[in-house]
Protein backbone atom coordinates (compact mmCIF):
# COMPACT_ATOMS: atom_id res chain seq x y z
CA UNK A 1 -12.98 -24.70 41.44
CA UNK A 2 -14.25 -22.27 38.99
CA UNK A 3 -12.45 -22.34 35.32
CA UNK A 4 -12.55 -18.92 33.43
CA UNK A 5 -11.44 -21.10 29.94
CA UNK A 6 -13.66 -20.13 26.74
CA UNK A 7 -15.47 -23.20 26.00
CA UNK A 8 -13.41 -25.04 22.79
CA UNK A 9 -17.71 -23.92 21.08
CA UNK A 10 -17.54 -20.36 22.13
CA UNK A 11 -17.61 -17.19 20.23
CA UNK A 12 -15.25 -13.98 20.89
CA UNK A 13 -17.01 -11.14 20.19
CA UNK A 14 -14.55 -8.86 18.50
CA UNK A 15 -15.45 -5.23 16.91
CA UNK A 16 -16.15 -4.41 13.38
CA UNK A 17 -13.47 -5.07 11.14
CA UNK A 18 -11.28 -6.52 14.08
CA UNK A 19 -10.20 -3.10 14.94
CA UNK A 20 -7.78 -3.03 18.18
CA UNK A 21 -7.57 -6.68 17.70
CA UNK A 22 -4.63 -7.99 18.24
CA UNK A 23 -4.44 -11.21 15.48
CA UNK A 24 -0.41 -12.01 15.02
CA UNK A 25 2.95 -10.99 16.52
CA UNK A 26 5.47 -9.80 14.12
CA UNK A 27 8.71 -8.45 14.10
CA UNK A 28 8.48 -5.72 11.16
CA UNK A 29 7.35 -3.11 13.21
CA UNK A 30 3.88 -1.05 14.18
CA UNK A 31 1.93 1.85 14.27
CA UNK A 32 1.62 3.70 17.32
CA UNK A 33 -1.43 5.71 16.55
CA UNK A 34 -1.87 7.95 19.87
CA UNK A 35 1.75 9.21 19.58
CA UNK A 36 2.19 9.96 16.19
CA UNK A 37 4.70 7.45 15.47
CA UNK A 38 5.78 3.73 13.06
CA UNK A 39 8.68 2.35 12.25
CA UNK A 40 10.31 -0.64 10.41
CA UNK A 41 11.77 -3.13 13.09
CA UNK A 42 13.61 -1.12 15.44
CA UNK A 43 14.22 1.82 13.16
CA UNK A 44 11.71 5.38 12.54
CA UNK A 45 10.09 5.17 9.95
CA UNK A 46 10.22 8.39 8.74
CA UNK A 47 14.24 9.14 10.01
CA UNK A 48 14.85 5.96 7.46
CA UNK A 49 12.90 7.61 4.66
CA UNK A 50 14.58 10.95 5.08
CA UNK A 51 18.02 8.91 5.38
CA UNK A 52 18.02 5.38 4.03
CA UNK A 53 17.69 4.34 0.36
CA UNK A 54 14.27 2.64 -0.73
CA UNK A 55 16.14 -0.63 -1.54
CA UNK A 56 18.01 -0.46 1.96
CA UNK A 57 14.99 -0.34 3.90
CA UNK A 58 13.98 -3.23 1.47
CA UNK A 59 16.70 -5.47 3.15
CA UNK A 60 15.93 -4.30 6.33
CA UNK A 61 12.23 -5.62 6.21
CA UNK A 62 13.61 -9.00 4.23
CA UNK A 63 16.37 -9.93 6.54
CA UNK A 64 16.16 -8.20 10.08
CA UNK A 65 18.97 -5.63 9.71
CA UNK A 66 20.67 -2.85 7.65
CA UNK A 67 22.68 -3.99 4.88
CA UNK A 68 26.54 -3.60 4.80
CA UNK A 69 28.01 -1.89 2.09
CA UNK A 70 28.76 -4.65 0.03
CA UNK A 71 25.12 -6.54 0.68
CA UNK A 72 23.86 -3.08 -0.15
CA UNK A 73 25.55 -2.75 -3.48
CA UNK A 74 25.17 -6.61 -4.41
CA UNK A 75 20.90 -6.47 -3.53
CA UNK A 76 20.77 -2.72 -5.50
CA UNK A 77 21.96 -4.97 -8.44
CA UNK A 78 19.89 -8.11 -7.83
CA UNK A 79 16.80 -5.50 -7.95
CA UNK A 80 17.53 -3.89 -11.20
CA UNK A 81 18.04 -7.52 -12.30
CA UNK A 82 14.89 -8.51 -11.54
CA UNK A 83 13.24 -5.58 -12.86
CA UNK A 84 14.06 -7.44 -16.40
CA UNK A 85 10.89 -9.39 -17.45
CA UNK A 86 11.46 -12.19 -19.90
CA UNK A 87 7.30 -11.82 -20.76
CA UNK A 88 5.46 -12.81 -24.40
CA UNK A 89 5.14 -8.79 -25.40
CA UNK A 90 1.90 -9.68 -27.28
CA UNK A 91 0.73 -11.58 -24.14
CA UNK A 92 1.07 -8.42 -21.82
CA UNK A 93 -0.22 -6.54 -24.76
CA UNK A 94 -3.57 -8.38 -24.77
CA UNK A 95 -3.67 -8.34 -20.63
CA UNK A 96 -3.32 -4.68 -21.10
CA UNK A 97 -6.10 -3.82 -23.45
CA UNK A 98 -8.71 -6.57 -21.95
CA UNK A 99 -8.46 -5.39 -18.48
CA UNK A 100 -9.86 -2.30 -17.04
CA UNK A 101 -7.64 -1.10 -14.76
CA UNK A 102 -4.03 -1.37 -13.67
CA UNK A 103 -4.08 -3.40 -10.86
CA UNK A 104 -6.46 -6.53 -12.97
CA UNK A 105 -3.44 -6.51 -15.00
CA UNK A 106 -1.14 -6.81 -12.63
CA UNK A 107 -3.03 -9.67 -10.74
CA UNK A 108 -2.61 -11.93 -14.20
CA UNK A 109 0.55 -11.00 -15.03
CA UNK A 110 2.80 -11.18 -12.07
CA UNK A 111 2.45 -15.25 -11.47
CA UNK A 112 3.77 -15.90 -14.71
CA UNK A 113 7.14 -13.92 -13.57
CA UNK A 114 7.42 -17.14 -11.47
CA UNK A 115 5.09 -19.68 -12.87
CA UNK A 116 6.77 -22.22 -11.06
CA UNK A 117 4.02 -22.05 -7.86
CA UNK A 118 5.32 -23.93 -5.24
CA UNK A 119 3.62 -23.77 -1.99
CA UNK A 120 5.41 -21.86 0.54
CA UNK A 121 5.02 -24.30 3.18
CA UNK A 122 7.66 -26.53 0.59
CA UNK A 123 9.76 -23.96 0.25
CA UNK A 124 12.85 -22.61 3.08
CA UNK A 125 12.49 -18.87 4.26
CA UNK A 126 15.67 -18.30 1.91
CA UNK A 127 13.65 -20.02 -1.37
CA UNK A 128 10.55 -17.88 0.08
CA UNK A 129 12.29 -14.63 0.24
CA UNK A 130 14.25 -15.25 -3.20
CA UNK A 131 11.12 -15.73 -5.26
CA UNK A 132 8.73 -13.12 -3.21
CA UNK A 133 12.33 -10.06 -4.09
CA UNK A 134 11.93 -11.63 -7.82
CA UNK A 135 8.27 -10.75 -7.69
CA UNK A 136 7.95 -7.78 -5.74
CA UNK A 137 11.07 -6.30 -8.35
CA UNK A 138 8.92 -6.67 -11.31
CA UNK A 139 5.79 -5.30 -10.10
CA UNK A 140 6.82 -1.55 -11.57
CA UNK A 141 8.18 -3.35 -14.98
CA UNK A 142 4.65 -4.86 -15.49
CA UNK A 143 2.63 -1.91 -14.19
CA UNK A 144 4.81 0.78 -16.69
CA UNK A 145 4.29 -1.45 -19.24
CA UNK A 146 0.15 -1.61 -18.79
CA UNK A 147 -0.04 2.01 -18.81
CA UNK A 148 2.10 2.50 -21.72
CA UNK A 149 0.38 0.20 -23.60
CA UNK A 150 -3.13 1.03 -22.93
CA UNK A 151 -1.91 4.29 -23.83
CA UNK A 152 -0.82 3.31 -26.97
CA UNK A 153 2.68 4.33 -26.78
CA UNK A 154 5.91 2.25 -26.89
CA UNK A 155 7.03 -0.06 -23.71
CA UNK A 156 10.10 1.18 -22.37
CA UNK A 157 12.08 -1.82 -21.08
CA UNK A 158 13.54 -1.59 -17.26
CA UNK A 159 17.23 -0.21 -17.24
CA UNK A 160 19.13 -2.30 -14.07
CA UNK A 161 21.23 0.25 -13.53
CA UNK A 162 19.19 2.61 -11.99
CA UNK A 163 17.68 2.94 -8.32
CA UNK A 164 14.20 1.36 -7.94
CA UNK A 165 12.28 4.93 -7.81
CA UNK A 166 13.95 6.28 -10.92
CA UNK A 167 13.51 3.42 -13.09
CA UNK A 168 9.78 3.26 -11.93
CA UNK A 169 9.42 7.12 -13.39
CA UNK A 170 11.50 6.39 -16.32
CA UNK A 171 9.30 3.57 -17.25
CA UNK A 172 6.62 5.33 -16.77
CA UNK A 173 6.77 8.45 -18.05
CA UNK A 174 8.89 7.45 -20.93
CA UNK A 175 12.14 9.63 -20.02
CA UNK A 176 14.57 10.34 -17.26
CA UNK A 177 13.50 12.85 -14.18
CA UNK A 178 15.95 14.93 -11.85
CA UNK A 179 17.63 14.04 -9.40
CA UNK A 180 15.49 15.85 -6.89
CA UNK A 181 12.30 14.42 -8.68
CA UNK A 182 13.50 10.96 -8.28
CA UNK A 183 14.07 11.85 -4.25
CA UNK A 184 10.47 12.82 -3.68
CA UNK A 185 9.45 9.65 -5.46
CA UNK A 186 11.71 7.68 -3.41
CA UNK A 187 11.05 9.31 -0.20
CA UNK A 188 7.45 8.70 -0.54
CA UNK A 189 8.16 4.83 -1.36
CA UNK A 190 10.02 4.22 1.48
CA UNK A 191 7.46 6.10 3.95
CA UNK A 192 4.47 3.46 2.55
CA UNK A 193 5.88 -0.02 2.71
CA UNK A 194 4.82 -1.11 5.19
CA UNK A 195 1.77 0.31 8.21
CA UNK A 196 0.68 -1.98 10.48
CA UNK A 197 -2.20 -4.67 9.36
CA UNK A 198 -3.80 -2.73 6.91
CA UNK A 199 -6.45 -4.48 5.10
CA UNK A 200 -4.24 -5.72 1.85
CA UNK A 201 -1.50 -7.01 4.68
CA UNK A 202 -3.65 -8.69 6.17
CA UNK A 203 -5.08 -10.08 2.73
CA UNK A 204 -1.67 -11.28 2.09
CA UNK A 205 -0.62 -13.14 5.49
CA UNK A 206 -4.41 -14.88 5.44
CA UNK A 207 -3.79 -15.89 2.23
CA UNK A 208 0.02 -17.01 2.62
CA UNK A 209 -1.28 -19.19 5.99
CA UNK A 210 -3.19 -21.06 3.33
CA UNK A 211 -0.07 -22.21 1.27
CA UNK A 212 -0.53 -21.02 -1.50
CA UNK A 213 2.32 -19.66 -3.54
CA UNK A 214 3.86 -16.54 -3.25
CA UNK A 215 2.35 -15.29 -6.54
CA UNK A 216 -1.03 -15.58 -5.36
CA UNK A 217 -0.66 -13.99 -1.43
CA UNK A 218 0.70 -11.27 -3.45
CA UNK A 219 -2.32 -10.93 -5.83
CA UNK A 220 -4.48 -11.15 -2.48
CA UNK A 221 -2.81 -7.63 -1.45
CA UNK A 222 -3.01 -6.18 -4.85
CA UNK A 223 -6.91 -6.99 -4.64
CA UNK A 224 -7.15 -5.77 -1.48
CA UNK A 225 -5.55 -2.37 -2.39
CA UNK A 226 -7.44 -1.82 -5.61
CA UNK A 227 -10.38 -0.80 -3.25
CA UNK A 228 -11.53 2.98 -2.82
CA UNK A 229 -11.39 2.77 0.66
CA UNK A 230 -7.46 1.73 0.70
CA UNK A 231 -5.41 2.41 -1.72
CA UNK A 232 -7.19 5.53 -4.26
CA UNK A 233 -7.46 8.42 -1.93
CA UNK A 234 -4.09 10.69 -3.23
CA UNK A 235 -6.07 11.60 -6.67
CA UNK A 236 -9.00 12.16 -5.03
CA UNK A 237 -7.06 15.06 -2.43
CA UNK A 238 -5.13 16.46 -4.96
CA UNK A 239 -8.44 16.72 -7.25
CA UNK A 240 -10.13 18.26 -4.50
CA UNK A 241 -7.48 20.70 -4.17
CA UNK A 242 -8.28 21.96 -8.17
CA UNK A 243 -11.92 22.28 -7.05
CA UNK A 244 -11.34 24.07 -4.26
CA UNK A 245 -9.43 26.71 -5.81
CA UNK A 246 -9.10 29.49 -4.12
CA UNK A 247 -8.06 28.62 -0.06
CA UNK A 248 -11.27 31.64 0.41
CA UNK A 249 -13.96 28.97 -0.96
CA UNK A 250 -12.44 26.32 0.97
CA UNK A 251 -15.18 26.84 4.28
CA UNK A 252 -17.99 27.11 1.69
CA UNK A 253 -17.17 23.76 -0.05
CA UNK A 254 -16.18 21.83 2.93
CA UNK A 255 -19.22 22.59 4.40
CA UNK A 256 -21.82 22.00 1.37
CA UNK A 257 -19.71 18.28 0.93
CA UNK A 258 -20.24 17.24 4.92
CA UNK A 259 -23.65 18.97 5.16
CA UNK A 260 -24.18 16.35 1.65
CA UNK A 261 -22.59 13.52 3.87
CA UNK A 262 -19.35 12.68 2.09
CA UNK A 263 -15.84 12.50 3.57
CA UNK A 264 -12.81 14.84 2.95
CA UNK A 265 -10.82 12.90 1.44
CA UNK A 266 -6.69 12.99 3.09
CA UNK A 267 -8.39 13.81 6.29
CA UNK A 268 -9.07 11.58 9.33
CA UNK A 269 -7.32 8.12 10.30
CA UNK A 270 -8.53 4.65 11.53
CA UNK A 271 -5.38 4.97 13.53
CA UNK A 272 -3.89 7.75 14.46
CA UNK A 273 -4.82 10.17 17.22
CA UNK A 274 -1.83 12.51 16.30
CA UNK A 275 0.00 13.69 13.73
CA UNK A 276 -0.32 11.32 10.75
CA UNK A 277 4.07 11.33 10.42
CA UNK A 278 4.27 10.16 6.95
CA UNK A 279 1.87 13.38 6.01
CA UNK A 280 4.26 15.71 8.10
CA UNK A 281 7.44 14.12 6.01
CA UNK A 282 5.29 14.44 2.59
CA UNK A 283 4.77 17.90 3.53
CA UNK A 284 8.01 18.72 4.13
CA UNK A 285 9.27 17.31 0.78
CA UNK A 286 6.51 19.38 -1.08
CA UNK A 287 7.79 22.81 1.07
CA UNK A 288 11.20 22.39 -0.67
CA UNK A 289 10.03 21.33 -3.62
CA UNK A 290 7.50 24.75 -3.28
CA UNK A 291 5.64 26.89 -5.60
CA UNK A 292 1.86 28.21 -5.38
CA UNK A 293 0.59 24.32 -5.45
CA UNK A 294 2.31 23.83 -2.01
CA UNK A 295 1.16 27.15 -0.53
CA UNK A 296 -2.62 26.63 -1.53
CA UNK A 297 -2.35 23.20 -0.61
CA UNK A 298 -1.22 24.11 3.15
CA UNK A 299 -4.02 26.97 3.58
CA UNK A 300 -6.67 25.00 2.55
CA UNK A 301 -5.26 22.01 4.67
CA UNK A 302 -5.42 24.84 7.47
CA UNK A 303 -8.80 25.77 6.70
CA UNK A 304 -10.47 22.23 6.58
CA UNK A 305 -9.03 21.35 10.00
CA UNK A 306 -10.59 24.30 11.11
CA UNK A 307 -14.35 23.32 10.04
CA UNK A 308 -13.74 19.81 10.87
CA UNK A 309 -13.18 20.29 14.40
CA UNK A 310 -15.85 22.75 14.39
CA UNK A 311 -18.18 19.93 12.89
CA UNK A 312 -17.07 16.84 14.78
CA UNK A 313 -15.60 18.71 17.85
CA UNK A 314 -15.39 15.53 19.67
CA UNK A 315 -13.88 13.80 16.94
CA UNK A 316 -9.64 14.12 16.81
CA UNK A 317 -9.24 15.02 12.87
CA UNK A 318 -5.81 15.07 11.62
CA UNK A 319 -4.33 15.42 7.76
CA UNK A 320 -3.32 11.88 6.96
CA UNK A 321 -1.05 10.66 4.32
CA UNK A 322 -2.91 10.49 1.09
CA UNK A 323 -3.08 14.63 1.33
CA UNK A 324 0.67 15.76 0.63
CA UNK A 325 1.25 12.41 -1.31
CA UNK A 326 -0.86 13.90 -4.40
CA UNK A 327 0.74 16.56 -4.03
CA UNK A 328 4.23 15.33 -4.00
CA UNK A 329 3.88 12.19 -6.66
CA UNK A 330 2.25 15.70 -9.11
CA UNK A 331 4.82 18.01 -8.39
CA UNK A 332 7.28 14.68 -9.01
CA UNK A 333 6.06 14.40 -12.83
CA UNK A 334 3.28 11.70 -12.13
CA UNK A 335 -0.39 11.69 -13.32
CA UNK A 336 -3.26 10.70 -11.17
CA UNK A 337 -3.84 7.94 -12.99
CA UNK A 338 -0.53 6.51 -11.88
CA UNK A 339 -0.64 7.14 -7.87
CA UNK A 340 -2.52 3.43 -6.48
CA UNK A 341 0.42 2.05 -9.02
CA UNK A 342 3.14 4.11 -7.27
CA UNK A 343 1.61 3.35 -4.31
CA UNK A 344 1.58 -0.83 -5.17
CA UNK A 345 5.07 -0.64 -6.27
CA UNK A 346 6.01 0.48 -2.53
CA UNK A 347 3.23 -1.41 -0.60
CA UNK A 348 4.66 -4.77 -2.14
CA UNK A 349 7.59 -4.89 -0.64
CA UNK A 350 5.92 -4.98 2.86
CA UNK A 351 3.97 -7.46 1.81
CA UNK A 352 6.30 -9.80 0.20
CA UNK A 353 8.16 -9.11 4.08
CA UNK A 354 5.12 -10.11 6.17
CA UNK A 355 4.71 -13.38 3.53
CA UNK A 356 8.24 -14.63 4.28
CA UNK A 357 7.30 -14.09 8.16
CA UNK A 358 4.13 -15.60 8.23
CA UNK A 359 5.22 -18.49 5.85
CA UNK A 360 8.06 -19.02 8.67
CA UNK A 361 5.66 -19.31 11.47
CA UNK A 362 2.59 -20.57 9.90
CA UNK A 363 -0.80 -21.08 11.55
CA UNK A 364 -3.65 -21.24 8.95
CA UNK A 365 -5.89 -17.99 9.48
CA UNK A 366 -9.43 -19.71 10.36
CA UNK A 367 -11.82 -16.91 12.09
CA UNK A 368 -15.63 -18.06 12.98
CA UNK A 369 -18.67 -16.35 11.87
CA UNK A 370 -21.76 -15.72 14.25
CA UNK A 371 -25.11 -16.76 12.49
CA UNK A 372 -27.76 -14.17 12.50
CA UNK A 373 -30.33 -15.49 9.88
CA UNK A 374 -33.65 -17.77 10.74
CA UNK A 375 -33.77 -20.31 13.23
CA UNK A 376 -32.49 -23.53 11.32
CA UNK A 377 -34.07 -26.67 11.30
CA UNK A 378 -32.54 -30.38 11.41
CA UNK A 379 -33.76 -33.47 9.25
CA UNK A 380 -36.60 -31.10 7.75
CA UNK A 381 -36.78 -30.99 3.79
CA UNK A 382 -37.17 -27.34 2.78
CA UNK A 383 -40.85 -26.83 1.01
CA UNK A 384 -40.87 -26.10 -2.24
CA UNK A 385 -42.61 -23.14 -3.05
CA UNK A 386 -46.10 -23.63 -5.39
């Protein structure tokens, strides 16, 4: 009888970057690229960011369901809590200045919020999910207080009180926002949590199958999202936007930058085949928000679909997220230099939910590599050269 079992020896051959590979099940929900569609556990994604508060949806990932009223109310406060930092001010002071960017920063400070660093695998998924909320609250405290500071201007200390998003701005930008401001913020906080297995996920649950403590599988995602390719794109639409100009020169540069081989940046998707949702919900909150911004902003996104499919006519090209979110985080009150921060201080709580998961149903994350280089040789000394 004939066994089709992979030898224990064999190789899968998988494609680049594991795409369409299938690596862990999880309960915190998917993207659905060829309809258009994600959501958080059982919920739409984008119905709960239109409808749900940012710290709701928190719970949600964290514990499997939709808070009550009272767990609401009780995990709003344990948030703004943990927003408080007890941190040496000099300490964060030096981080601040000696490090280059905001995410480096982050990455030293945050395991000293709990500098305690037990493994996960001896801690329970309650212990795991305490510490990772304790963390993932104080990520905004620590970035505000980076920027400030390398800024030269004043920390402003968290204020529990508020929501998540409107403490993040006020932190930030040194003074309270509007109501509606804070909304757009929040809206687009609760759309990016969480998206499938994205590279700095999947940085986090490798890292978490290791052991190691929930500081450092957090760090792993903050690395992983201080890459170009992940986490910057927003500035880079909305500054194309300002080059652009007027929607009429919009053919003429899109052209010059493909014909020059670069991408467009806030256009095309690994994953979807549809409508990118979370852009269609961004550009909804910018069309209330309005003004001539907004209405440039959707006639040149009109006009670069156009080339692109002329261009790539094979190719399915859709607007994806990182094009309305410039647009909304600017018209919100936040610089460019701020949007991968905003972006961390939402992304973190997915991660800190796929961490507990992983950490409850561990299997160390142990891929093979196939060796391409020179033939080796056994029990031969190398020469060594004259």
């Amino acid at each position: 009888m004939t066994s089709n079992a992979v030898p224990s020896n064999a190789l899968l051959d998988v494609p680049p970057g594991l795409k369409g590979v299938a690596v862990a099940d999880t309960e915190l929900g998917s993207v659905r690229g060829f309809e258009g569609f994600y959501h958080y556990r059982e919920f739409d994604a984008v119905e709960l960011a239109r409808s749900t508060s940012l710290t709701d949806v928190w719970w949600l990932l964290m514990h499997g369901s939709l808070p009550t009223a009272a767990q609401s109310a009780s995990f709003e406060q344990e948030v703004g809590g943990n927003r408080v930092v007890d941190l040496d001010g000099g300490l964060v002071a030096a981080v601040a200045s000696a490090t280059t960017a905001p995410h480096l920063a982050l990455m030293s400070l945050l395991p000293l919020v709990a500098p305690e660093g037990h493994p996960t695998t001896d801690l329970t998924d309650d212990e795991r999910r305490v510490i990772a909320s304790r963390l993932t609250a104080a990520v905004p405290t620590l970035l505000a207080a980076t920027h400030r500071l390398r800024r030269g201007l004043e920390v402003v200390p968290p204020d529990p009180t508020l929501g998540h998003a409107a403490d993040w701005i006020r932190m930030t930008l040194g003074e309270a926002v509007s109501p509606q401001r804070v909304a757009m913020v929040e809206a687009y906080l609760t759309a990016t949590i969480d998206h499938g297995f994205n590279a700095s996920t999947f940085a986090t649950r490798v890292v978490t199958s290791t052991g190691a403590d929930v500081a450092a599988a957090l760090c792993a995602g903050i690395g992983a999202l201080s890459g170009p390719l992940h986490g910057g794109a927003p500035s880079l639409a909305l500054s194309m936007i300002d080059e652009i100009g007027d929607p009429s020169e919009t053919e003429r540069w899109v052209r010059d930058r493909l014909g020059a081989g670069h991408k467009i940046m806030g256009f095309g998707h690994a994953v979807y085949r549809a409508d990118d949702p979370r852009s269609l919900l961004l550009r909804e909150v910018a069309e209330r928000h309005g003004g001539e911004l907004v209405e440039r902003a959707i006639e040149i996104e009109g006009r670069i679909l156009a080339v692109m499919r002329e261009w790539k006519p094979d190719a399915v090209i859709v607007t994806n997220v990182e094009y309305y979110a410039g647009i909304v985080l600017h018209l919100a009150g936040l610089t460019p230099d701020l949007f991968t921060s905003t972006f961390t201080v939402s992304r973190v709580i997915g991660w800190a939910a796929h961490l507990v998961e992983q950490a409850g149903n561990n299997k160390i994350v142990r891929p093979s590599a196939r060796y391409v280089g020179p033939e080796p040789t056994r029990g031969v000394a190398p020469a060594v050269p004259a």
